[in-house]
PDB file of N, CA and C in Angstrom:
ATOM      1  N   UNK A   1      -4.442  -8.133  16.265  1.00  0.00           N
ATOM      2  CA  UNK A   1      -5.060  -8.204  14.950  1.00  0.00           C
ATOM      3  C   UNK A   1      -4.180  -7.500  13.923  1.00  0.00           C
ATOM      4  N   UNK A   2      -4.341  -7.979  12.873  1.00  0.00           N
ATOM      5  CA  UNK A   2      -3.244  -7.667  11.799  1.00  0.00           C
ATOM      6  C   UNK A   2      -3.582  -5.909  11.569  1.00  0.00           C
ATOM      7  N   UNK A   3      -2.619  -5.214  10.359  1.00  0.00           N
ATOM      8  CA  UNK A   3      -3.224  -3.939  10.625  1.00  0.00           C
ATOM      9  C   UNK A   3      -4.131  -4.567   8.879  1.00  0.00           C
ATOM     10  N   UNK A   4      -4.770  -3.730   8.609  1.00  0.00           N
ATOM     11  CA  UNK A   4      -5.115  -3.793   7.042  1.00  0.00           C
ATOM     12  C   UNK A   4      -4.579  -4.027   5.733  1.00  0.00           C
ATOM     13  N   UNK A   5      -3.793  -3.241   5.597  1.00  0.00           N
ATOM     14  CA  UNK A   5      -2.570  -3.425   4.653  1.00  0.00           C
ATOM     15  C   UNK A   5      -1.858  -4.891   4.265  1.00  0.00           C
ATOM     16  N   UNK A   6      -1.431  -4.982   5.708  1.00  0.00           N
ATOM     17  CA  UNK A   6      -0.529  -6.511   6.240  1.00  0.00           C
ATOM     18  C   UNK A   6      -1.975  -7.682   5.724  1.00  0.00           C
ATOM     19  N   UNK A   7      -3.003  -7.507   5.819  1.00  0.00           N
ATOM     20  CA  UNK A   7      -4.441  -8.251   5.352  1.00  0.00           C
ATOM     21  C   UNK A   7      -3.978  -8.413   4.313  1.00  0.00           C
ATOM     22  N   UNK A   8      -4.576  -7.067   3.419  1.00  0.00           N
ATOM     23  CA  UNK A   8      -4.519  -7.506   2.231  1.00  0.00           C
ATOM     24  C   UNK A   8      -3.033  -7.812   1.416  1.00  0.00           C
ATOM     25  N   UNK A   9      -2.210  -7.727   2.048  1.00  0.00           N
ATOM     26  CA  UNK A   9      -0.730  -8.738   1.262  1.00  0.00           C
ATOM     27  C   UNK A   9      -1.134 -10.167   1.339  1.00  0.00           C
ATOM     28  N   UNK A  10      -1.754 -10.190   2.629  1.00  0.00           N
ATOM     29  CA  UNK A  10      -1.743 -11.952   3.095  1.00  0.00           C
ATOM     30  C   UNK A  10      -2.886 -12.458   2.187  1.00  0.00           C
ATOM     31  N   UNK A  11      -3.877 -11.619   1.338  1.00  0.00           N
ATOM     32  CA  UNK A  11      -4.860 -12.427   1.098  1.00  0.00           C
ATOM     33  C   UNK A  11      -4.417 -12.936  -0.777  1.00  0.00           C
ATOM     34  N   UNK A  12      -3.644 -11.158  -1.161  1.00  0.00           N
ATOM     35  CA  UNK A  12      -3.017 -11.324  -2.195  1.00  0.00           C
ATOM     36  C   UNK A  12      -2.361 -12.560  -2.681  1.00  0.00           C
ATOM     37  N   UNK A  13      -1.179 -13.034  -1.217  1.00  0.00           N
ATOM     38  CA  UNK A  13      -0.437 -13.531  -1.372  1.00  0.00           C
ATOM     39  C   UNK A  13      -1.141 -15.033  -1.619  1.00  0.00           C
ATOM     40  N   UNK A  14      -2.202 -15.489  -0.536  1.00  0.00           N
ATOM     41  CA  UNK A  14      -2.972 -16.701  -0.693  1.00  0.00           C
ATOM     42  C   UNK A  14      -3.888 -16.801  -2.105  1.00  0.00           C
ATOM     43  N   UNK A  15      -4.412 -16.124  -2.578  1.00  0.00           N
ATOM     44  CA  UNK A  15      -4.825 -15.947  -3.856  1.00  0.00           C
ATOM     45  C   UNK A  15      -4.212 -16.567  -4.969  1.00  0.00           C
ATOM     46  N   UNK A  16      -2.829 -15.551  -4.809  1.00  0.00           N
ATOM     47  CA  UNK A  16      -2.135 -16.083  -6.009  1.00  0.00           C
ATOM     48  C   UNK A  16      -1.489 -16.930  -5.911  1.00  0.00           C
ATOM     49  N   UNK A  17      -1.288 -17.837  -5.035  1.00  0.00           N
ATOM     50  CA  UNK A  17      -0.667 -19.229  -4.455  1.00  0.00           C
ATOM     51  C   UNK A  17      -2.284 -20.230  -5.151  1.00  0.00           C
ATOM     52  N   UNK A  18      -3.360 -19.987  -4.920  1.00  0.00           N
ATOM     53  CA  UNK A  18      -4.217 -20.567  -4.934  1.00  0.00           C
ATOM     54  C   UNK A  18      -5.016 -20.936  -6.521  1.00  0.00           C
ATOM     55  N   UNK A  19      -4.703 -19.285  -6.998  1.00  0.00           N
ATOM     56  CA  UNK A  19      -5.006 -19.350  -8.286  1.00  0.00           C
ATOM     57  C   UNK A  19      -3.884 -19.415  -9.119  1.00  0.00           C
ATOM     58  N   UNK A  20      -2.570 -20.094  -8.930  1.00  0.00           N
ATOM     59  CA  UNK A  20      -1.222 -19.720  -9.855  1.00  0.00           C
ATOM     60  C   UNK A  20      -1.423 -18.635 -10.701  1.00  0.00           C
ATOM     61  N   UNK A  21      -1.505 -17.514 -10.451  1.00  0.00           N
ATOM     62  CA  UNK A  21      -1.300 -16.406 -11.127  1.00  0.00           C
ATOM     63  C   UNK A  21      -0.715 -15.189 -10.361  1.00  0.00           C
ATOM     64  N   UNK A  22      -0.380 -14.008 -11.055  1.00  0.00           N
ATOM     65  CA  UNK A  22       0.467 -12.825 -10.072  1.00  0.00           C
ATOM     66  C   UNK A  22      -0.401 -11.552 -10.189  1.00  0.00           C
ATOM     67  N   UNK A  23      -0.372 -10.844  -8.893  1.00  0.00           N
ATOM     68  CA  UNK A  23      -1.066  -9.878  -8.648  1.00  0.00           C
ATOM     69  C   UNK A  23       0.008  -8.585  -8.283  1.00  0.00           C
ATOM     70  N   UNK A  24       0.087  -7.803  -8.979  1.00  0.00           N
ATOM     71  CA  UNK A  24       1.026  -7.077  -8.132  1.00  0.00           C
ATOM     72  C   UNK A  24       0.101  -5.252  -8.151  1.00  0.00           C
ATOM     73  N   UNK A  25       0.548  -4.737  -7.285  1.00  0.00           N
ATOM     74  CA  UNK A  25      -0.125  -3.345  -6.486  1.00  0.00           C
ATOM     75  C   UNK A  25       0.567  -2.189  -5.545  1.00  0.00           C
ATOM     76  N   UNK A  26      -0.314  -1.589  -5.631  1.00  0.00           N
ATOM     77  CA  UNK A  26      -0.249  -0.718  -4.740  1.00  0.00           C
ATOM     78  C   UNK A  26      -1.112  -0.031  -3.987  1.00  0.00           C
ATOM     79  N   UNK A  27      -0.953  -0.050  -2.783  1.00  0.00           N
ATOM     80  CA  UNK A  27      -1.743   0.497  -1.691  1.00  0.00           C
ATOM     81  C   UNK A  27      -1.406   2.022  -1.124  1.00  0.00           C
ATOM     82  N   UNK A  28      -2.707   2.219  -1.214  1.00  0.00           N
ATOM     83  CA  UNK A  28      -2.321   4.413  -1.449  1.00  0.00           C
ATOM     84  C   UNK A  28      -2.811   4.193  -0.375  1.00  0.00           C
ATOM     85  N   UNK A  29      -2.550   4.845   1.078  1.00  0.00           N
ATOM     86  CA  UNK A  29      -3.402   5.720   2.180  1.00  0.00           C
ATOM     87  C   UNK A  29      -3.612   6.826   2.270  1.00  0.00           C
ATOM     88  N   UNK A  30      -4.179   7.178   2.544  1.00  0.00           N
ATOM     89  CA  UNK A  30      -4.408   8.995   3.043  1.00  0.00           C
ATOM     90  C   UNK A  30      -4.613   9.712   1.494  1.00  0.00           C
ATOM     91  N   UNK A  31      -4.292  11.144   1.788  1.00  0.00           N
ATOM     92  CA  UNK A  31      -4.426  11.720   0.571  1.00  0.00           C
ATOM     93  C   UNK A  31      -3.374  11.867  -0.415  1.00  0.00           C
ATOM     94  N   UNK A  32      -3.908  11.607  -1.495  1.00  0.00           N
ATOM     95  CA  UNK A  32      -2.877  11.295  -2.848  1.00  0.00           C
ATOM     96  C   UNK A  32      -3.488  12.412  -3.842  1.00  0.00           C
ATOM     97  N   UNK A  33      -2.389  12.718  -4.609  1.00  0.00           N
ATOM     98  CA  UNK A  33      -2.975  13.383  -5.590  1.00  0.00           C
ATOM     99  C   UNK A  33      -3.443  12.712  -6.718  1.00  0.00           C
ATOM    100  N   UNK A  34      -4.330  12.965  -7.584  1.00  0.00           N
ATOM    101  CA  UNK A  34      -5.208  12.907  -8.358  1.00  0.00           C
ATOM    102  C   UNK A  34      -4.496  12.491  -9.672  1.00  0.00           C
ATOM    103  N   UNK A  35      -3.074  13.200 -10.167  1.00  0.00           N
ATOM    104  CA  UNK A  35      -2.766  13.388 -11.099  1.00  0.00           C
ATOM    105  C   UNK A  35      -1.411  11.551 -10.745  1.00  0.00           C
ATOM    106  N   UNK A  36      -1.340  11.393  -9.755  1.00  0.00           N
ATOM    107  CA  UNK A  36      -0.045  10.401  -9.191  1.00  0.00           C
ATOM    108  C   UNK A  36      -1.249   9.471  -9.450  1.00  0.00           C
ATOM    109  N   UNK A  37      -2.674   8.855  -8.993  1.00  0.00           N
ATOM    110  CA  UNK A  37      -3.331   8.180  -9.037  1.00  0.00           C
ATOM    111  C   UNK A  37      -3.422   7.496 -10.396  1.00  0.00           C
ATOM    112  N   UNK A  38      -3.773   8.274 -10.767  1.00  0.00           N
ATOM    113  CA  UNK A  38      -4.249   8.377 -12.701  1.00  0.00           C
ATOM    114  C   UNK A  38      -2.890   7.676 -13.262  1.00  0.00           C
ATOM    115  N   UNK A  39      -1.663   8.550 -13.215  1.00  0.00           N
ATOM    116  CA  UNK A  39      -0.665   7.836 -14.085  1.00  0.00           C
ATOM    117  C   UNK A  39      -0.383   6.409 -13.326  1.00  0.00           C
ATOM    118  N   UNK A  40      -0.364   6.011 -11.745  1.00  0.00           N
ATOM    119  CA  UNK A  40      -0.586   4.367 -11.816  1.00  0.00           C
ATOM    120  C   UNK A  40      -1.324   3.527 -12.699  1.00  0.00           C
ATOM    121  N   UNK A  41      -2.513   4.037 -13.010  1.00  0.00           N
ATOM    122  CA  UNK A  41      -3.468   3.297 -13.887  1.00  0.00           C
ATOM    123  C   UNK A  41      -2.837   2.547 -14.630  1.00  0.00           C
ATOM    124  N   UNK A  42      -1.910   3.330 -15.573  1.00  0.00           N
ATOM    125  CA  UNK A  42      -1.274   2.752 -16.497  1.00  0.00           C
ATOM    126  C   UNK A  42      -0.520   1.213 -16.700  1.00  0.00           C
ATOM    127  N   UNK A  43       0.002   1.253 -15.367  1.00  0.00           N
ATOM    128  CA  UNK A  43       0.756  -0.238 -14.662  1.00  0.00           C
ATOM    129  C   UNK A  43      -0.325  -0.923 -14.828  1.00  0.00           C
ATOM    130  N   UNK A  44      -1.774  -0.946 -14.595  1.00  0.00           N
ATOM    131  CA  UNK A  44      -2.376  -2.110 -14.272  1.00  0.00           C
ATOM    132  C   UNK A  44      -3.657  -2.177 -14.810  1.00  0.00           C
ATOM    133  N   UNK A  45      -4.058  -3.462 -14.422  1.00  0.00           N
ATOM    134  CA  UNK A  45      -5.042  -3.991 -15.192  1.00  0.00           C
ATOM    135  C   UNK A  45      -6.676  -3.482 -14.855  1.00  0.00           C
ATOM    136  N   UNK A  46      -6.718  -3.426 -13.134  1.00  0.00           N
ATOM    137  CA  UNK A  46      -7.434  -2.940 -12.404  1.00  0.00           C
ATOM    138  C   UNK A  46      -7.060  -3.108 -11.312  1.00  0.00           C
ATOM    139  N   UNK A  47      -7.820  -1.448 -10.897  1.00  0.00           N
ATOM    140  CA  UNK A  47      -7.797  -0.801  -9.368  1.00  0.00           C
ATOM    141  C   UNK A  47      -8.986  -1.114  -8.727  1.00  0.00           C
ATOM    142  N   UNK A  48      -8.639  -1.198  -7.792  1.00  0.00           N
ATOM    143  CA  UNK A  48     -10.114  -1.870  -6.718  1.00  0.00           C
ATOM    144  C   UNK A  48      -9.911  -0.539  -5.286  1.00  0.00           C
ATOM    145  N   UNK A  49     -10.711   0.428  -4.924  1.00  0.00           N
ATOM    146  CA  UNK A  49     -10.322   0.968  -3.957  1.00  0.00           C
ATOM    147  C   UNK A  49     -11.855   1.234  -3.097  1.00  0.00           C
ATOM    148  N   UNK A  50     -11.463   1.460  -1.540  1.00  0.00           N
ATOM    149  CA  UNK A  50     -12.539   1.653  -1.221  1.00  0.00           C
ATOM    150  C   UNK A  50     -13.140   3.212  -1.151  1.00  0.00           C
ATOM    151  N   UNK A  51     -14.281   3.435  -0.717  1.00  0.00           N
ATOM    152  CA  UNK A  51     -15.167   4.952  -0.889  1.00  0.00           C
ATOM    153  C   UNK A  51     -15.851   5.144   0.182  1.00  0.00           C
ATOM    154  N   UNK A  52     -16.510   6.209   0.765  1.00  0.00           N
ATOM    155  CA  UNK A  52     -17.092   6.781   1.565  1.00  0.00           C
ATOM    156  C   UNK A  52     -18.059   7.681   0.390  1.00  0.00           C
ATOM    157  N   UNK A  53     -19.511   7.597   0.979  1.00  0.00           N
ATOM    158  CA  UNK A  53     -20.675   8.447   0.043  1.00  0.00           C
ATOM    159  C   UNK A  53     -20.357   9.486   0.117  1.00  0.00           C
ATOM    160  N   UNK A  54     -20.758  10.658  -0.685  1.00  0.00           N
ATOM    161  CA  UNK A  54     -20.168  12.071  -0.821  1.00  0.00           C
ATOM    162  C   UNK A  54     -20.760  12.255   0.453  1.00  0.00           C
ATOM    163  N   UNK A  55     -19.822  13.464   1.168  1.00  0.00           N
ATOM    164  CA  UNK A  55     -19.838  13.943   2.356  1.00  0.00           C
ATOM    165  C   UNK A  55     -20.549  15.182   2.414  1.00  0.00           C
ATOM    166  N   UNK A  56     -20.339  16.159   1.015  1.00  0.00           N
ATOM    167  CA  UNK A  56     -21.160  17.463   1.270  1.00  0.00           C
ATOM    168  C   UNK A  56     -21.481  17.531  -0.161  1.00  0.00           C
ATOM    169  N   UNK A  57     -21.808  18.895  -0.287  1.00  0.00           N
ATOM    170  CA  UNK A  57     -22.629  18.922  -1.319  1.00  0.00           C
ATOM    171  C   UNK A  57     -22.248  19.224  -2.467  1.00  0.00           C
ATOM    172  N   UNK A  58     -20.583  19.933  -2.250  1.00  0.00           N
ATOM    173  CA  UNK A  58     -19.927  20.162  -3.153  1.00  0.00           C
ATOM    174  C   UNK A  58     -19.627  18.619  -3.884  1.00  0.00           C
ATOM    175  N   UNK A  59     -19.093  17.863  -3.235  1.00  0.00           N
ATOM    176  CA  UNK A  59     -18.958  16.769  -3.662  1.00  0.00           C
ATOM    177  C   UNK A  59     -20.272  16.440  -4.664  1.00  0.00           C
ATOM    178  N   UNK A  60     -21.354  16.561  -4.179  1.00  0.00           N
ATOM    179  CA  UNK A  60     -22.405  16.373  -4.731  1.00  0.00           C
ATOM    180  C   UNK A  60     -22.671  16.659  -6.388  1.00  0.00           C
ATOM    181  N   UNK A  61     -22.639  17.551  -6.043  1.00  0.00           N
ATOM    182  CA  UNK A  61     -22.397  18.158  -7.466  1.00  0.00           C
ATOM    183  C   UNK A  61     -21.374  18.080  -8.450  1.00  0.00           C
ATOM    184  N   UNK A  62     -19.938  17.902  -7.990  1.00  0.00           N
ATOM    185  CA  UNK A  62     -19.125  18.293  -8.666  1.00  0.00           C
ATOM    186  C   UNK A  62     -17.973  16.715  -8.600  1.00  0.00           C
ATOM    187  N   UNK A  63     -18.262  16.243  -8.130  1.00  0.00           N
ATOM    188  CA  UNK A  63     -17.751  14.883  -7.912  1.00  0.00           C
ATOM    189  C   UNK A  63     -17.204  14.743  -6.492  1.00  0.00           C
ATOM    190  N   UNK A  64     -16.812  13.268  -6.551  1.00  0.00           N
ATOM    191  CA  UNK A  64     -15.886  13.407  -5.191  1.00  0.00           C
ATOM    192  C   UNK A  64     -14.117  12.580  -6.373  1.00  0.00           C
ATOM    193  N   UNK A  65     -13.088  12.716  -5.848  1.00  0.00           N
ATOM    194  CA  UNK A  65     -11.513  12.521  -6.570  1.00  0.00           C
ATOM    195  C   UNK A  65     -12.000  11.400  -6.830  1.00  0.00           C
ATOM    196  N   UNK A  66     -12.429  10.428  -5.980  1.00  0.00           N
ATOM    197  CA  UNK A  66     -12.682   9.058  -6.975  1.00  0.00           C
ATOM    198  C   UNK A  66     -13.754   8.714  -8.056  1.00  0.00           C
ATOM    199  N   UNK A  67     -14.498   9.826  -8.130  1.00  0.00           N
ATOM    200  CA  UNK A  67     -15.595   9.927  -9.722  1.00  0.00           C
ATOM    201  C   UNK A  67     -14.107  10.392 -10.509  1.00  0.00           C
ATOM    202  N   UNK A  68     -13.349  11.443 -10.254  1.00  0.00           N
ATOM    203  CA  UNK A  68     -12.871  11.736 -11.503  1.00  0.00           C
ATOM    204  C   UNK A  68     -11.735  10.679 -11.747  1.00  0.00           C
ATOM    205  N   UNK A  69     -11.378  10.175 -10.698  1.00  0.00           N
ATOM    206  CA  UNK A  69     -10.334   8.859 -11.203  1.00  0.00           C
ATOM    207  C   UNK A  69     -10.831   7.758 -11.779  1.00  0.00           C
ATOM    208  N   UNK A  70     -12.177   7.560 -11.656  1.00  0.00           N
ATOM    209  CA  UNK A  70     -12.714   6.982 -12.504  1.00  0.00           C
ATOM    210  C   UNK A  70     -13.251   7.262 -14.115  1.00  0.00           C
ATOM    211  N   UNK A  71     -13.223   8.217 -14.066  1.00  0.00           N
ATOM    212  CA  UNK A  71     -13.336   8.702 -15.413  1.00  0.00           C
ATOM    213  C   UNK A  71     -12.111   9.011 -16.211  1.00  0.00           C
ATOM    214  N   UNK A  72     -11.026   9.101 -15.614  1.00  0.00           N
ATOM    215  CA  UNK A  72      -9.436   8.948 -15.898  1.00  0.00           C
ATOM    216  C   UNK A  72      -8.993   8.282 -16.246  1.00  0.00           C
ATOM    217  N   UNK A  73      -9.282   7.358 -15.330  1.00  0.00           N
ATOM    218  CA  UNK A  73      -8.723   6.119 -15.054  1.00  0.00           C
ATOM    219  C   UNK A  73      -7.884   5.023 -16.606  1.00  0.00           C
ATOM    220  N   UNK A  74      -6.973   4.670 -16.757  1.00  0.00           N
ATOM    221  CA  UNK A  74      -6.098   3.922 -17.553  1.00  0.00           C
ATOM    222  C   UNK A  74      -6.672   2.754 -17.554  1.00  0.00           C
ATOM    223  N   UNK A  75      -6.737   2.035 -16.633  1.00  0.00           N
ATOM    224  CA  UNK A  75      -7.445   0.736 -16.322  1.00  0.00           C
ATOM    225  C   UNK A  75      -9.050   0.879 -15.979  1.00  0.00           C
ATOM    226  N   UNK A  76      -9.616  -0.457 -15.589  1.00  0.00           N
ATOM    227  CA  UNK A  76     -10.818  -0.790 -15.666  1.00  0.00           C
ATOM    228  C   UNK A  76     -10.567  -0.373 -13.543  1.00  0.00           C
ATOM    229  N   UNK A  77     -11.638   0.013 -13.013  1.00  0.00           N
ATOM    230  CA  UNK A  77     -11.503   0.047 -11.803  1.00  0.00           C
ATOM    231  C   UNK A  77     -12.878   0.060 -11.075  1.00  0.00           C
ATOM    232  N   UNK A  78     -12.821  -0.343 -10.050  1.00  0.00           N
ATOM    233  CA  UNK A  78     -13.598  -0.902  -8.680  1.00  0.00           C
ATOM    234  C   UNK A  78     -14.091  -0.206  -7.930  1.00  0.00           C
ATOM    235  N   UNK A  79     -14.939   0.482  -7.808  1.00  0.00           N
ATOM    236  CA  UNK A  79     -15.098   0.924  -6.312  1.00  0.00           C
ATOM    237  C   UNK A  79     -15.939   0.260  -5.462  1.00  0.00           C
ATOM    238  N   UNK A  80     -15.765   0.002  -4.353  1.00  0.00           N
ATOM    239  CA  UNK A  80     -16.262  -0.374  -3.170  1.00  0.00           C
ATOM    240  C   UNK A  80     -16.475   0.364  -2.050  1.00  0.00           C
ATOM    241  N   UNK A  81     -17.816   0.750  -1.920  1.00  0.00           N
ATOM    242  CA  UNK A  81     -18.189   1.667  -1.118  1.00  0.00           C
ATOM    243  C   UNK A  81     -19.383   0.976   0.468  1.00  0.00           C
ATOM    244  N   UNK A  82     -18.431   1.481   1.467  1.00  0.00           N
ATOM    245  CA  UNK A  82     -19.190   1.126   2.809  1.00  0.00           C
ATOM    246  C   UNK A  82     -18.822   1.946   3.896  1.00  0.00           C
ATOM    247  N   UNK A  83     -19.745   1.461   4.579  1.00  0.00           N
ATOM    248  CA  UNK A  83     -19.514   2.359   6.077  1.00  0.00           C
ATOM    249  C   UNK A  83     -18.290   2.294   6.710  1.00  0.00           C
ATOM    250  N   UNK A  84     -17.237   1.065   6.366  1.00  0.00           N
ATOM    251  CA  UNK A  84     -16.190   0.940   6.966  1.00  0.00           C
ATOM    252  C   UNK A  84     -15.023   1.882   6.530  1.00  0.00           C
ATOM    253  N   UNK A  85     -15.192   2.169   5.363  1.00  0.00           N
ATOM    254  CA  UNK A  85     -13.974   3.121   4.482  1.00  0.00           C
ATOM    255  C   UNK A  85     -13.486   4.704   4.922  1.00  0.00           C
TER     256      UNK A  85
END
């Protein structure tokens, strides 16, 4: 099975074959800083990333990095939040 990443190139890639138009990105794993996140914004139109529900309580209160990249954020952006993330 493909890994994830290698997915979403392939779906990118069928997309924009499908819809004649260009998508171009970047795929962050693991932990990134906050401040590197934000200035991508700028490149693009929108970010689509996935989320996990706040984990504790600090989060709770005080955000979790992707509330404040959303409130940062340069572009218009996505979150998608599930059990799989």
């Amino acid at each position: 099975m493909e890994d994830e990443e290698q997915y979403i190139e392939n779906y990118i890639k069928t997309f924009t074959t499908a819809e004649k138009t260009s998508i171009t990105g970047a795929i962050l794993k693991g932990k990134n800083e906050l401040n590197d996140m934000i200035s991508l914004t700028a490149d693009f139109d929108l970010m689509i990333f996935g989320s996990q529900p706040a984990q504790s309580m600090k989060e709770v209160l005080f955000g979790t990095t992707q509330d404040k990249l959303m409130e940062k954020a340069a572009c218009s952006v996505l979150k998608v939040q599930g059990s799989n993330f």
